[in-house]
C-alpha atoms as a PDB file:
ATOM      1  CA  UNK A   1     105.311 102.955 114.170  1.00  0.00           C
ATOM      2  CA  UNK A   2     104.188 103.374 110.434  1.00  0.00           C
ATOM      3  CA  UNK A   3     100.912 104.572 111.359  1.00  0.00           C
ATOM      4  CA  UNK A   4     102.500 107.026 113.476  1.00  0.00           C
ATOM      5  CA  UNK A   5     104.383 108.651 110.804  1.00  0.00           C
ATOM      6  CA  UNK A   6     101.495 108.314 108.244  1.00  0.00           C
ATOM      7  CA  UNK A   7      99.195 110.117 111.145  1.00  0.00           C
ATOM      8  CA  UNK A   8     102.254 113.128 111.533  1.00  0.00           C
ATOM      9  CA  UNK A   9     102.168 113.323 108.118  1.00  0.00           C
ATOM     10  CA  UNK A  10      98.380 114.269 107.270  1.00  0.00           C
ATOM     11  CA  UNK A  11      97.851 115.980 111.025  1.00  0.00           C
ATOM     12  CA  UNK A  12      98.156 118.876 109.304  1.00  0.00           C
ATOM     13  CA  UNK A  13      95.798 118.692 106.501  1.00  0.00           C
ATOM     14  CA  UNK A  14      92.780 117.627 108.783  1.00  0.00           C
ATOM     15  CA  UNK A  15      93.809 121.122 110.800  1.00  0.00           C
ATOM     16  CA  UNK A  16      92.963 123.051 107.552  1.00  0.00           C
ATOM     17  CA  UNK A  17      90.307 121.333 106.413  1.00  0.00           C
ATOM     18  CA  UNK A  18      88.152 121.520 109.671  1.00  0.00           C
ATOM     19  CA  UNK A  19      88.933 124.822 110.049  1.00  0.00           C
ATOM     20  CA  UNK A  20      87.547 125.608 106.893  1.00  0.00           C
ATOM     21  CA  UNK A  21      90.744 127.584 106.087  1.00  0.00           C
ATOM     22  CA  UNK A  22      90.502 125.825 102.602  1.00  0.00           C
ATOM     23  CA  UNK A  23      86.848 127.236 101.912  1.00  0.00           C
ATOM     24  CA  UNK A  24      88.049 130.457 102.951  1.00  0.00           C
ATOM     25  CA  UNK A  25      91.154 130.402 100.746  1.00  0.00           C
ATOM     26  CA  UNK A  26      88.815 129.441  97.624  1.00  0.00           C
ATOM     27  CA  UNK A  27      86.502 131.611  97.972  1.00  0.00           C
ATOM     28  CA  UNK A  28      89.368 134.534  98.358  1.00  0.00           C
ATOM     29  CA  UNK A  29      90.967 133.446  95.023  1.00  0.00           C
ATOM     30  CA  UNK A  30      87.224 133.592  93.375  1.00  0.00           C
ATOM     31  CA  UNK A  31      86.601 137.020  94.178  1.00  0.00           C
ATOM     32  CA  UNK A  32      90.181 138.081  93.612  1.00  0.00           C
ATOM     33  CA  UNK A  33      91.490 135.832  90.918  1.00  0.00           C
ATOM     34  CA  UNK A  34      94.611 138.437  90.158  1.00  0.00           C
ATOM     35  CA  UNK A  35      95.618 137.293  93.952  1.00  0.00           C
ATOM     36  CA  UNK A  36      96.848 133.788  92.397  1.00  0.00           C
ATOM     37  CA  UNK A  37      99.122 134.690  90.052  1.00  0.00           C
ATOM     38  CA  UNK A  38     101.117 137.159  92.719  1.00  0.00           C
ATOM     39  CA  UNK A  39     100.937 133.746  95.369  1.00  0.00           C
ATOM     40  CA  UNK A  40     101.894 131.605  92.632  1.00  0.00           C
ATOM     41  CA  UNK A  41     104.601 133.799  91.417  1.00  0.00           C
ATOM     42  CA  UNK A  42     106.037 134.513  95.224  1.00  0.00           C
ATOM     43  CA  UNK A  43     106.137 130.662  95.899  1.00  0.00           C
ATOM     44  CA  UNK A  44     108.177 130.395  92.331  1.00  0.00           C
ATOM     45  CA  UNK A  45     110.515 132.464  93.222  1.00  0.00           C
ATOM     46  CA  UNK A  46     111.298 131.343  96.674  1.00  0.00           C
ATOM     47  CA  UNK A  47     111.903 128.160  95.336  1.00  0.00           C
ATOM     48  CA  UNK A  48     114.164 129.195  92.701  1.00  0.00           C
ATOM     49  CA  UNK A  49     116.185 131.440  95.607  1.00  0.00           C
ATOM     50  CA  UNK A  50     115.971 128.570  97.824  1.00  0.00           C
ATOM     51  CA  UNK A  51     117.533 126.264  94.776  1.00  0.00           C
ATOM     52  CA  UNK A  52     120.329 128.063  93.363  1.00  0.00           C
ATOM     53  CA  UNK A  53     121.540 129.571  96.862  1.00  0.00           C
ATOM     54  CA  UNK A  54     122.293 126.061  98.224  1.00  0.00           C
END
C-alpha cells in the first residue's frame, strides 16, 4: 500500500525527466534568462490570489 502511494507520488517526475522536458526547460531559461523572473513572478502571484481568496 505504501509503496503504492510513494510510486503515485514520483510517477510524475520520471514522466518529465525521460522526456527530457527538464533539459528543454533549462536550456530555455539559459538563452532567455528574463523568461524566469516573468514564470517566477506569475507562480507568486497565483499563490498569493489562491491564499487570500480562500
Amino acid at each position: 500500500m505504501f509503496k503504492k502511494i510513494i510510486t503515485a507520488i514520483f510517477e510524475p517526475f520520471k514522466l518529465f525527466s525521460s522526456k527530457g522536458i527538464s533539459e528543454g526547460t533549462s536550456n530555455f531559461f539559459t538563452k532567455h534568462p528574463y523568461a524566469i523572473y516573468i514564470v517566477t513572478f506569475l507562480i507568486s502571484a497565483l499563490v498569493i490570489y489562491f491564499t487570500y481568496k480562500i
